[in-house]
Protein backbone atom coordinates (compact mmCIF):
# COMPACT_ATOMS: atom_id res chain seq x y z
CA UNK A 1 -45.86 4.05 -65.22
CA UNK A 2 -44.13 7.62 -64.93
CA UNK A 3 -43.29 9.68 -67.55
CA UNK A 4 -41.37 8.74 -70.65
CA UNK A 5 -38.20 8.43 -70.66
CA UNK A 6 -35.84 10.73 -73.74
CA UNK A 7 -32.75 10.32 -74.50
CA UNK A 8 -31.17 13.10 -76.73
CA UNK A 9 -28.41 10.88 -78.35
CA UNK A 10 -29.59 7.65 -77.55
CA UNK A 11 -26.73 5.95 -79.81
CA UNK A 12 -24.00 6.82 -77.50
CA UNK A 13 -22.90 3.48 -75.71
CA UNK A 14 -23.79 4.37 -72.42
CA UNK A 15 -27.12 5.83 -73.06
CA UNK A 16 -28.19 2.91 -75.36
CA UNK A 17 -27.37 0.85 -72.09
CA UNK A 18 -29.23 2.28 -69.89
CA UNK A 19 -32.23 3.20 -72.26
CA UNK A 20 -32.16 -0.85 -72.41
CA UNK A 21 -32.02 -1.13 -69.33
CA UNK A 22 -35.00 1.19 -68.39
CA UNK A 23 -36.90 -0.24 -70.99
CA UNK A 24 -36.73 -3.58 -69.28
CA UNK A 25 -37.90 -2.42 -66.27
CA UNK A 26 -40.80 -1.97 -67.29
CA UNK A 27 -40.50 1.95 -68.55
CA UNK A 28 -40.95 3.54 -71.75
CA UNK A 29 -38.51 4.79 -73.87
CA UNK A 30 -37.61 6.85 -76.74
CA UNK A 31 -34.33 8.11 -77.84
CA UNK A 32 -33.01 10.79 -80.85
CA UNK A 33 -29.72 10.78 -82.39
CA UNK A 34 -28.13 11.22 -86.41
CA UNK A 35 -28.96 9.16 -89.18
CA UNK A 36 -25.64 7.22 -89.39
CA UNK A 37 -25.52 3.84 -88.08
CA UNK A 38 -24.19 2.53 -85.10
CA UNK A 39 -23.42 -0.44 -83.76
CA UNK A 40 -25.65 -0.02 -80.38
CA UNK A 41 -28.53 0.86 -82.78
CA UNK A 42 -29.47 -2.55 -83.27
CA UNK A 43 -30.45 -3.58 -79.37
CA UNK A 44 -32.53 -0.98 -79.90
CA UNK A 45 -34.51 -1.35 -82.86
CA UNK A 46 -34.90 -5.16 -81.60
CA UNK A 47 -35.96 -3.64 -78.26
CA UNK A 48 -38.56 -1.38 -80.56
CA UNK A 49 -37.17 1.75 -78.81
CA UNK A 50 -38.29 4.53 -81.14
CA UNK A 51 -34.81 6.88 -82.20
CA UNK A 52 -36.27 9.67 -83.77
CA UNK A 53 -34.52 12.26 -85.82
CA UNK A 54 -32.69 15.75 -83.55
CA UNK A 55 -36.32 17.45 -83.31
CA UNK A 56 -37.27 20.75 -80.67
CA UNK A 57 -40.65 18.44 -81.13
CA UNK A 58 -39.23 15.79 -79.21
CA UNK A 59 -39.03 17.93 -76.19
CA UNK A 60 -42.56 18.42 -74.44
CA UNK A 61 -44.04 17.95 -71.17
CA UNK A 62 -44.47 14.93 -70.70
CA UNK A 63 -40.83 13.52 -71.30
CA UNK A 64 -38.12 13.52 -68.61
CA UNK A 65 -34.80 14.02 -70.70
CA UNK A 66 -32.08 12.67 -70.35
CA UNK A 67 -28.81 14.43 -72.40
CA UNK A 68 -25.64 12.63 -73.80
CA UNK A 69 -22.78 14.51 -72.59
CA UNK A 70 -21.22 15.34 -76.31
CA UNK A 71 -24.69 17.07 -76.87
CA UNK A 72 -24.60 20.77 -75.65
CA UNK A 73 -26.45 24.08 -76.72
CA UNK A 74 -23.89 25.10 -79.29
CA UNK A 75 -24.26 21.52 -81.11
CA UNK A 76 -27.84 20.53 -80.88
CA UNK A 77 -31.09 21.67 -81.43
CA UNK A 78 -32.95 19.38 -78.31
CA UNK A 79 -30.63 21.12 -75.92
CA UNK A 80 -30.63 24.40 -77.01
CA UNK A 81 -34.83 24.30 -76.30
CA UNK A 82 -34.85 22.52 -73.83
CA UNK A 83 -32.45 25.22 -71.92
CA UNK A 84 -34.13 28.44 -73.91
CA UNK A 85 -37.80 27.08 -72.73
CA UNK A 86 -36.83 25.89 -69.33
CA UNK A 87 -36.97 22.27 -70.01
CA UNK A 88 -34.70 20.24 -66.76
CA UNK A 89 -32.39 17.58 -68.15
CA UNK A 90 -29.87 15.26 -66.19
CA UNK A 91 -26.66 14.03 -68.21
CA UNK A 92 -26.00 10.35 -68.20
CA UNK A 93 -24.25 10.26 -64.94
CA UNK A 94 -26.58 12.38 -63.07
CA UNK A 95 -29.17 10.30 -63.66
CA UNK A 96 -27.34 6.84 -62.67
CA UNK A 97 -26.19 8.54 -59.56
CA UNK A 98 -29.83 9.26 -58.68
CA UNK A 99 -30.99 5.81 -59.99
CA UNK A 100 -28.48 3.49 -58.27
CA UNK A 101 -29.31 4.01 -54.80
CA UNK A 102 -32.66 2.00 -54.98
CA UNK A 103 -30.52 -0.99 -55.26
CA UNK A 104 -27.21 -2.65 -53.68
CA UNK A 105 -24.47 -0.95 -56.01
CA UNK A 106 -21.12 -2.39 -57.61
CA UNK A 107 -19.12 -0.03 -59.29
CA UNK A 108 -15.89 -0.81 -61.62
CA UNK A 109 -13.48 1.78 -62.42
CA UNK A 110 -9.75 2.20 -63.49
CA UNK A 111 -7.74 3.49 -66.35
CA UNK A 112 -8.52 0.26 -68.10
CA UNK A 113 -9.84 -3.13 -68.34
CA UNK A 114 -13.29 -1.48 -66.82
CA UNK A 115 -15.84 -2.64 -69.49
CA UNK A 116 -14.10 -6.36 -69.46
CA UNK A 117 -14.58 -6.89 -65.43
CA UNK A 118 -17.89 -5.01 -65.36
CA UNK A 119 -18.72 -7.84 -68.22
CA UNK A 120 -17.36 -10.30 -66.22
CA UNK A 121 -18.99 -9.31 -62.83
CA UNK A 122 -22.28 -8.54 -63.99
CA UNK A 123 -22.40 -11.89 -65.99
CA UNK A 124 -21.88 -14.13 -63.02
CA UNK A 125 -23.94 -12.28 -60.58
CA UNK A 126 -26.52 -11.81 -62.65
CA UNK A 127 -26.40 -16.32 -62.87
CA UNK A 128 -26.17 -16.33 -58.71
CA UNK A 129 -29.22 -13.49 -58.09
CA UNK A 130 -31.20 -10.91 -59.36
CA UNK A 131 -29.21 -8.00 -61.04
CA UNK A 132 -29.34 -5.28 -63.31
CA UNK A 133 -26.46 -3.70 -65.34
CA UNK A 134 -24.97 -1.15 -67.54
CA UNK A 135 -21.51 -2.22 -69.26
CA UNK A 136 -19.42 0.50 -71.71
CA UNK A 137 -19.66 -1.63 -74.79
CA UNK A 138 -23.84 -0.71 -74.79
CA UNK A 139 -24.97 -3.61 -73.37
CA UNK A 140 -27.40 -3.07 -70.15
CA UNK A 141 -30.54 -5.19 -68.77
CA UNK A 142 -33.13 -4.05 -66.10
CA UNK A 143 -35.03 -6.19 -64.11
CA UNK A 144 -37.36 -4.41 -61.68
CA UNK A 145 -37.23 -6.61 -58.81
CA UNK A 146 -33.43 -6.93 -59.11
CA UNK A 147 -31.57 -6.16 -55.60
CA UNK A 148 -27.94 -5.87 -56.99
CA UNK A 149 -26.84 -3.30 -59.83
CA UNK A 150 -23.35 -3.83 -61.34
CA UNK A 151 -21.91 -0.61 -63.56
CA UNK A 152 -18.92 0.87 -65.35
CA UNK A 153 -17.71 3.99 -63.36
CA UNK A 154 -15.96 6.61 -65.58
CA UNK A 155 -13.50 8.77 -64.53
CA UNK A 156 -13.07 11.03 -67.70
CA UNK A 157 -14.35 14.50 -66.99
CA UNK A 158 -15.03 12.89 -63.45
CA UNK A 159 -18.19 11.41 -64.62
CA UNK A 160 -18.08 9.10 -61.94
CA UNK A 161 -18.27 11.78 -59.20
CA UNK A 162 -22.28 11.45 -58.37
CA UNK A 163 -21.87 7.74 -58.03
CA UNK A 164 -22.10 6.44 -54.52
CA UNK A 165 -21.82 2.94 -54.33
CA UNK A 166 -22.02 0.31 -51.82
CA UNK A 167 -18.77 -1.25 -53.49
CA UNK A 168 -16.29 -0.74 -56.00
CA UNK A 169 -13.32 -2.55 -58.05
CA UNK A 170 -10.84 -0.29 -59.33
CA UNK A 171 -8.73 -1.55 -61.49
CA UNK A 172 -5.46 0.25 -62.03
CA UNK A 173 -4.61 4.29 -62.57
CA UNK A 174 -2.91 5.18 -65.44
CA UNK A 175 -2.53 8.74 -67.78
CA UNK A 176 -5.09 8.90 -70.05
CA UNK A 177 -7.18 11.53 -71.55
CA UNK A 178 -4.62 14.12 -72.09
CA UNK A 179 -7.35 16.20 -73.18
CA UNK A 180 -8.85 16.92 -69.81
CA UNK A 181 -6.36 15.47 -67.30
CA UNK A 182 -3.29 17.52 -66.52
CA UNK A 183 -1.04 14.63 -65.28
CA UNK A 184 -1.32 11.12 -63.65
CA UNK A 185 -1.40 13.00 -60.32
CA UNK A 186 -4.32 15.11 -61.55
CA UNK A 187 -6.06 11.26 -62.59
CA UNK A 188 -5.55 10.39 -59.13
CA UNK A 189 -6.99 12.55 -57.25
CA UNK A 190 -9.95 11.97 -59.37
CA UNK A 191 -9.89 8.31 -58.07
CA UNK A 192 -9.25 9.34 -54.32
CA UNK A 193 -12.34 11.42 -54.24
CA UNK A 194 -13.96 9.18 -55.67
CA UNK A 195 -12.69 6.24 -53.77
CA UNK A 196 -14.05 8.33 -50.80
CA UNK A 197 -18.15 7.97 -51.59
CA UNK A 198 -17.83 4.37 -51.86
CA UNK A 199 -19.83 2.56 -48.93
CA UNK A 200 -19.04 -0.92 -48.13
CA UNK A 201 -15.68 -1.98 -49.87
CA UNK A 202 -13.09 -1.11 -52.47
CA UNK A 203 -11.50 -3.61 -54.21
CA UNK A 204 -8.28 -2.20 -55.80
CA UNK A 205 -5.13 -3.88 -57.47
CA UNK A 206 -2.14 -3.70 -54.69
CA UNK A 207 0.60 -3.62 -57.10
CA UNK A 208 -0.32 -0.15 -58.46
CA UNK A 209 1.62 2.39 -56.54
CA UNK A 210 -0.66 4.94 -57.33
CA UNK A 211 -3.74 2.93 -55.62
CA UNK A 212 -1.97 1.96 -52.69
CA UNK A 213 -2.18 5.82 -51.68
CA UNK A 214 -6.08 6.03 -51.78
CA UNK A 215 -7.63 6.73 -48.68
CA UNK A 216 -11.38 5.88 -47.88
CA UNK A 217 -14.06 5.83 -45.23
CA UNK A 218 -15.06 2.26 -46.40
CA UNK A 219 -12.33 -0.93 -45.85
CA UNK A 220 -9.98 -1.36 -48.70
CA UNK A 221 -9.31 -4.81 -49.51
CA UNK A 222 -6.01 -5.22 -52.00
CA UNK A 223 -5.87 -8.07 -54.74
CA UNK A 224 -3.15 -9.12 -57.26
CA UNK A 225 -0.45 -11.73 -57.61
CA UNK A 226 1.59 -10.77 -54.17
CA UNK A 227 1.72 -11.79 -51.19
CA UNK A 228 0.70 -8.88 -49.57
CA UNK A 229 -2.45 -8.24 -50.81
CA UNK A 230 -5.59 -9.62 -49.40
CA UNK A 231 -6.73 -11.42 -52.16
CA UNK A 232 -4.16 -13.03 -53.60
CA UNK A 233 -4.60 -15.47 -56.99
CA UNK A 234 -1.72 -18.21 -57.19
CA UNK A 235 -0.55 -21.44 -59.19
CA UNK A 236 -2.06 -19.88 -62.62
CA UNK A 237 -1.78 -22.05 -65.68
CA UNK A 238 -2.04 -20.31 -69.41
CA UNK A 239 -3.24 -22.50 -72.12
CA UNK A 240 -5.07 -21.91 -75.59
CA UNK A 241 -8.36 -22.26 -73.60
CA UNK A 242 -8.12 -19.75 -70.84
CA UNK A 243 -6.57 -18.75 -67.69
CA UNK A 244 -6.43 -21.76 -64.08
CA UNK A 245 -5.81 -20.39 -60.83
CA UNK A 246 -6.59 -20.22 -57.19
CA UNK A 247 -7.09 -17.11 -54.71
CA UNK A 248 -6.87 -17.16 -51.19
CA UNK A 249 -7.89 -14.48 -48.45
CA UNK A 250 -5.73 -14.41 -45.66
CA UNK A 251 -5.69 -18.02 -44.66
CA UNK A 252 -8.52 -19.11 -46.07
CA UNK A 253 -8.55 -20.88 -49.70
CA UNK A 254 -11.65 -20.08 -52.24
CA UNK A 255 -11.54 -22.24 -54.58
CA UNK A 256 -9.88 -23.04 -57.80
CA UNK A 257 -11.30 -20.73 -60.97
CA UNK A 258 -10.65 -20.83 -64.71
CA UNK A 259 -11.86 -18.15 -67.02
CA UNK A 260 -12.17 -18.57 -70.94
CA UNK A 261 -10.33 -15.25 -71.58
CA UNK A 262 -6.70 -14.82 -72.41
CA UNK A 263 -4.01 -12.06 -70.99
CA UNK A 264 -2.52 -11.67 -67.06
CA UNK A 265 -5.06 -8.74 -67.03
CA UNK A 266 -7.81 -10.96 -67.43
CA UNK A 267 -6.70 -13.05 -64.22
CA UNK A 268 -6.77 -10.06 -62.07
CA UNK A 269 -9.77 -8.95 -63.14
CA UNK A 270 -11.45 -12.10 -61.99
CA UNK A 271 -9.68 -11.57 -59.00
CA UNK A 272 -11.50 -8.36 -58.14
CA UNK A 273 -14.73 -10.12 -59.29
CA UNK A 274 -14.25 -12.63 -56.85
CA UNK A 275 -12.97 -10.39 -53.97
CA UNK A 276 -15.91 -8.30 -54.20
CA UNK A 277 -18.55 -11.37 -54.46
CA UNK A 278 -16.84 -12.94 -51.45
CA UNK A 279 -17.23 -9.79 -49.28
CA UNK A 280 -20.99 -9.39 -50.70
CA UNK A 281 -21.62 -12.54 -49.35
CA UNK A 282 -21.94 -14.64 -52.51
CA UNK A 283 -20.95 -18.70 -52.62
CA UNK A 284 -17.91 -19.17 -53.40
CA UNK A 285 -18.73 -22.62 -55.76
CA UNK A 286 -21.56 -20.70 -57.72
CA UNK A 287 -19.21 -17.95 -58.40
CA UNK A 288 -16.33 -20.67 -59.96
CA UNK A 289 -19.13 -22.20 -61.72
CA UNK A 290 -20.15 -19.10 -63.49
CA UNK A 291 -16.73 -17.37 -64.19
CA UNK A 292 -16.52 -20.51 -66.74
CA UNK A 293 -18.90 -19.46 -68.95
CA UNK A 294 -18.23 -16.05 -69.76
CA UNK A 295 -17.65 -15.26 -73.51
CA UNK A 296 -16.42 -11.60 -73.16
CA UNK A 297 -17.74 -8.05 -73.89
CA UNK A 298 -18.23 -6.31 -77.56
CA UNK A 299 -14.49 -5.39 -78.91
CA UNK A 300 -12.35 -6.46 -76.22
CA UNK A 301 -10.49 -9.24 -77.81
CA UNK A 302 -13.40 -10.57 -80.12
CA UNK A 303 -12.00 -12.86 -83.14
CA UNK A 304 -13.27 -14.24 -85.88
CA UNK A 305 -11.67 -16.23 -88.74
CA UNK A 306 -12.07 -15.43 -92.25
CA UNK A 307 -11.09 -18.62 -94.46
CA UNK A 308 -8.71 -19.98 -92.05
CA UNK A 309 -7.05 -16.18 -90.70
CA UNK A 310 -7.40 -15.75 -87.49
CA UNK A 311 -8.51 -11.40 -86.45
CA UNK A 312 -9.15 -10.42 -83.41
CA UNK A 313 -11.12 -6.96 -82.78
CA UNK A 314 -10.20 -5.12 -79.63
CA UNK A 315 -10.88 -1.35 -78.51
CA UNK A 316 -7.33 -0.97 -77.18
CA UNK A 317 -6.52 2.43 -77.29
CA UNK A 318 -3.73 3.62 -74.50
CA UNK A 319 -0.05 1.61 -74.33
CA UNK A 320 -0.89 -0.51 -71.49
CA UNK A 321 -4.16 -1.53 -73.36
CA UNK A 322 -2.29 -2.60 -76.46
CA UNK A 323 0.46 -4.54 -74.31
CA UNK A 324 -2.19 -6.35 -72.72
CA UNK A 325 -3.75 -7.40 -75.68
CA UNK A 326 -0.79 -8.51 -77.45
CA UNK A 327 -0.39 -10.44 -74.45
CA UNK A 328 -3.40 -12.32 -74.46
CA UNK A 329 -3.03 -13.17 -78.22
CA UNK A 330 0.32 -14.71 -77.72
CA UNK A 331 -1.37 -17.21 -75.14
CA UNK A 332 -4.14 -17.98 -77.20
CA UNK A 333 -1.89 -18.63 -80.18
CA UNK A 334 1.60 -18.83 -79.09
CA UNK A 335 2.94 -20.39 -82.38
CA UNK A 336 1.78 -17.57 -84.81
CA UNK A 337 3.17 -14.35 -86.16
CA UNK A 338 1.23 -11.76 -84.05
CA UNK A 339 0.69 -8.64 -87.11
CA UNK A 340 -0.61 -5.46 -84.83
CA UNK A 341 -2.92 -2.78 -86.68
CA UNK A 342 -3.45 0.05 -84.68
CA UNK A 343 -5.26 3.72 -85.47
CA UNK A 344 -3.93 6.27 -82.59
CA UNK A 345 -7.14 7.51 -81.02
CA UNK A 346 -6.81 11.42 -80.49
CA UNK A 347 -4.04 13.64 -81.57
CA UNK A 348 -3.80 15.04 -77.80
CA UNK A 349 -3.47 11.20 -76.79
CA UNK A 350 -1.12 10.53 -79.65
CA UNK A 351 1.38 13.08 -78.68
CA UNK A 352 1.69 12.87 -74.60
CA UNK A 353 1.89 9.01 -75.29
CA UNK A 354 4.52 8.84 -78.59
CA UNK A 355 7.37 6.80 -76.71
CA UNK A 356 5.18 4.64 -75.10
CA UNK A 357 3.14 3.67 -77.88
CA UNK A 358 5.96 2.62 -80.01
CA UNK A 359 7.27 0.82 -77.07
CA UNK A 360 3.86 -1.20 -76.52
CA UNK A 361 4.04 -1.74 -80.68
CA UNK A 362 6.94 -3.51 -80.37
CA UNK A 363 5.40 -6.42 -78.31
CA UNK A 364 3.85 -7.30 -81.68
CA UNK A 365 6.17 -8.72 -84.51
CA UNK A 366 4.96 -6.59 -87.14
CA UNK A 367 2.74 -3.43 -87.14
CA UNK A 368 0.93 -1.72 -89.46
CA UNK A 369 -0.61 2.20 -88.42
CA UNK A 370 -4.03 3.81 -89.52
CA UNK A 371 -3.75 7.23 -89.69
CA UNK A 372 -4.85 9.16 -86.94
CA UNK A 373 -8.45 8.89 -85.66
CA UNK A 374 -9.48 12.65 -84.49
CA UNK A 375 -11.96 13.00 -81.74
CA UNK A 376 -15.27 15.50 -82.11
CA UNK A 377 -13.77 17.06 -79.15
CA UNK A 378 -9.79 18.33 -80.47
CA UNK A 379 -8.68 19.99 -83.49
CA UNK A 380 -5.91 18.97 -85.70
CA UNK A 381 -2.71 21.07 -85.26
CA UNK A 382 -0.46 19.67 -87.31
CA UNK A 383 2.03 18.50 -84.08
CA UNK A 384 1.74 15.28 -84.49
CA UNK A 385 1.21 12.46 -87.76
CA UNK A 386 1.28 8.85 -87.70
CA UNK A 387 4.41 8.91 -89.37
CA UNK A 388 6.22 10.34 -85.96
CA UNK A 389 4.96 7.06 -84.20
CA UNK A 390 6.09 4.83 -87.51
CA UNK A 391 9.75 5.96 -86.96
CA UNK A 392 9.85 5.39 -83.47
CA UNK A 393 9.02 1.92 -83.76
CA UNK A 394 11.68 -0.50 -84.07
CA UNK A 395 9.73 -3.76 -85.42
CA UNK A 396 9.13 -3.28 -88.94
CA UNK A 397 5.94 -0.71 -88.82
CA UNK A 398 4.16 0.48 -92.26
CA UNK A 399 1.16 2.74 -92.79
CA UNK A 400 -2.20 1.29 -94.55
CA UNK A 401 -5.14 3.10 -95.71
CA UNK A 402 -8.59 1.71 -95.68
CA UNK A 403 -8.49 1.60 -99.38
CA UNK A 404 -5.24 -0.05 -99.50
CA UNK A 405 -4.43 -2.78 -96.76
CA UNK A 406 -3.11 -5.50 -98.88
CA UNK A 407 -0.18 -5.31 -97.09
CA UNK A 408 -1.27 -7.03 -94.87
CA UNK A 409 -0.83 -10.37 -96.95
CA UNK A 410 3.06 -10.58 -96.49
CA UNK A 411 2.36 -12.64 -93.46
CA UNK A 412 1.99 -16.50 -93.93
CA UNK A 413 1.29 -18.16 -90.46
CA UNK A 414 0.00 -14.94 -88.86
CA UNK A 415 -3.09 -14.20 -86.37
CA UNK A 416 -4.15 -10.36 -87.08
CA UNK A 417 -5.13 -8.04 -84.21
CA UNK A 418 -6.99 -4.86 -84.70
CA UNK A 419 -6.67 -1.92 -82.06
CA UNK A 420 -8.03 1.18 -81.85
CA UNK A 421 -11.20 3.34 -80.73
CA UNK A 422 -11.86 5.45 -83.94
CA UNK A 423 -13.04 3.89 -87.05
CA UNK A 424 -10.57 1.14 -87.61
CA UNK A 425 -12.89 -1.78 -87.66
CA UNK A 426 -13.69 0.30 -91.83
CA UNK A 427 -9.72 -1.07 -92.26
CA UNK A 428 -10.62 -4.29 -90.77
CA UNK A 429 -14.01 -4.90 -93.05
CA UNK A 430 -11.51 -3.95 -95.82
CA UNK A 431 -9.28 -6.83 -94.45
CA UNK A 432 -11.89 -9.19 -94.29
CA UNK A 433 -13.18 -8.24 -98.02
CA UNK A 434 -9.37 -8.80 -99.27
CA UNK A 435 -9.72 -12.70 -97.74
CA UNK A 436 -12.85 -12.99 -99.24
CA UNK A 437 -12.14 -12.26 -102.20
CA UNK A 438 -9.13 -13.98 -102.56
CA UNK A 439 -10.62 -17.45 -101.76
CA UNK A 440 -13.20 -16.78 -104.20
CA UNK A 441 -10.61 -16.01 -107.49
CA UNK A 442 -8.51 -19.50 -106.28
CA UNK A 443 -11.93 -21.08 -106.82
């Protein structure tokens, strides 16, 4: 084999994926990163991928590198010489633009619900054929023989521009990332170009009036709940166990599908799944067989119960996120109190989205707010506290600290869900520890 491969911040979630991934296929590996623990660590220690300590000994000859884009030359010491002494290095996306085009490619992007249907897709192609993968939530596999590859395509800092696919879902367009978009219109033309570099087929949601603009040089086939898309799923059915419904294409029926996750979003992701298998060429019965048995990515919608309370984890992070999920929980368990605790994720984010936060918020029955979860990337100005969101929201809305959530126990028949993309699963382990504990001084 070639060179080894080094990652310089091998615990980020993409790059653990795709160090998996190219670990699998045969290469080797070796990443470096900070001591604190993350949860992507552990595929890799189990994978016996060396992570190493931030070292200029790490960078030598013999390595190709590969850079996390939060590392830079005014932050780390593997960048900084690696540019000083002339040392090439590809960021994350650079690299999967390159590696993709040795196999037949499947890109999913959107504003949301990206890591779910790249889960979803990737799990039931990889049962029909041969197929590697690289999902958001860290999880990626390599096989070297595979013929289909199936990733997440990211449009912050237009990542995804040196991705060009054979075919790509995209899922909705939405404002996010305040930080480095200037407006929804500056998100979508983002998308458009790259809508344009896809090869063989787009699959995008028809009832977004943003998407329905997008031009491209490959056929765009539209999916969603109306009539006037080309895909179009029909006669669903929500129970406690999952989503039932049918999609036709044009004329022509294909099949009856059920999937074991919960929310309307999660029916049109399938859709796209299935609009983009049927165009690749897949079976139609194989693809319903499969769909069944998909159990969902890491922290999108993941519950657990802790002496009979129901929490459910989810990375929801952006209003339309948090509506979905509070969706999905009322299916699963339509007779409960549905308790919402949510950390804002960014204080840029926090502010251009006040209104509709507290509007999403409301979907619950009662909320309770972390404070404000600060990305590496944004300093604190003082314009905006989680107190400004509290009064905006009308259900009753209180603030917890991570030291301090009992709270939370004022709720008798109640399923919990925790939202956020900072550190809000500490609050939740501090939930969890207050159950414990209390079943343990009735005994």
């Amino acid at each position: 084999m070639s060179k080894t491969y080094h990652f310089i911040g091998i615990k980020g979630s993409g790059m653990s994926a795709l160090a998996l991934m190219l670990h699998q296929m045969g290469h080797k590996v070796q990443g470096s990163d900070v001591e604190k623990y993350y949860f992507t660590q552990r595929g890799l220690e189990q994978a016996g991928i060396p992570i190493l300590p931030f070292s200029e000994d790490n960078i030598t000859e013999d390595v190709e590198l590969i850079a996390g884009n939060a590392f830079r030359e005014d932050n780390n010491i593997e960048v900084a010489y690696a540019i000083k002494n002339g040392f090439q290095f590809k960021r994350y996306h650079e690299f999967l633009g390159e590696f993709m085009t040795q196999f037949t490619s499947l890109g999913v992007a959107g504003a949301h619900g990206k890591t779910s249907t790249t889960g979803l897709l990737s799990h039931v192609l990889k049962n029909i054929t041969e197929t590697s993968y690289l999902i958001g939530d860290g999880t990626g596999r390599g096989l070297a023989n595979s013929k289909y590859f199936v990733f997440e395509s990211d449009e912050y800092e237009r990542h995804f521009m040196p991705y060009h696919p054979e075919y790509s879902i995209i899922t909705n367009i939405d404002f996010d990332h305040p930080d480095y978009f200037t407006s929804v219109d500056d998100v979508f033309d983002a998308f458009n170009d790259y809508a344009k570099q896809v090869k063989k087929g787009l699959f995008i949601y028809g009832e977004d009036d943003y998407l329905r603009k997008i031009t491209a040089e490959a056929p765009i086939y539209y999916y969603g709940f109306k009539e006037n898309n080309d895909f179009v799923a029909y006669d669903i059915t929500r129970t406690t166990n999952g989503s039932d419904f049918k999609v036709k294409h044009g004329e022509v029926e294909l099949g009856n599908f059920h999937v074991p996750t919960f929310g309307r979003h999660n029916v049109l992701n399938a859709t796209a799944v299935i609009a983009n298998l049927y165009i690749a060429g897949m079976d139609m019965a194989l693809v319903a067989e499969h769909l069944k048995t998909f159990s969902g990515v890491k922290r999108r919608f993941t519950e657990k119960v802790i002496n009979g309370t129901v929490i459910i984890d989810d990375f929801a992070h952006h209003p339309t996120e948090i509506i979905a999920t509070i969706d999905a929980a009322r299916q699963k368990f339509p007779s409960k109190e549905i308790v919402a605790i949510f950390q804002p994720h960014t204080f840029t984010r926090t502010i251009a989205l006040l209104d509709d936060f507290a509007s999403a918020l409301n979907e619950a029955d009662a909320v309770y707010l972390a404070q404000i979860y600060g990305s590496a990337r944004e300093v604190d100005h003082g314009d905006v506290k989680v107190e400004n969101l509290a009064e905006k929201i009308v259900k009753p809305a209180k603030i917890v600290t991570v030291e301090n959530v009992s709270p939370l126990l004022d709720h008798d028949n109640a399923v919990y869900v925790f939202m956020g993309a900072g550190d809000i699963q500490l609050y939740e382990h501090s939930f969890e520890e207050l159950l414990s504990n209390l079943t343990k001084n009735k005994q």
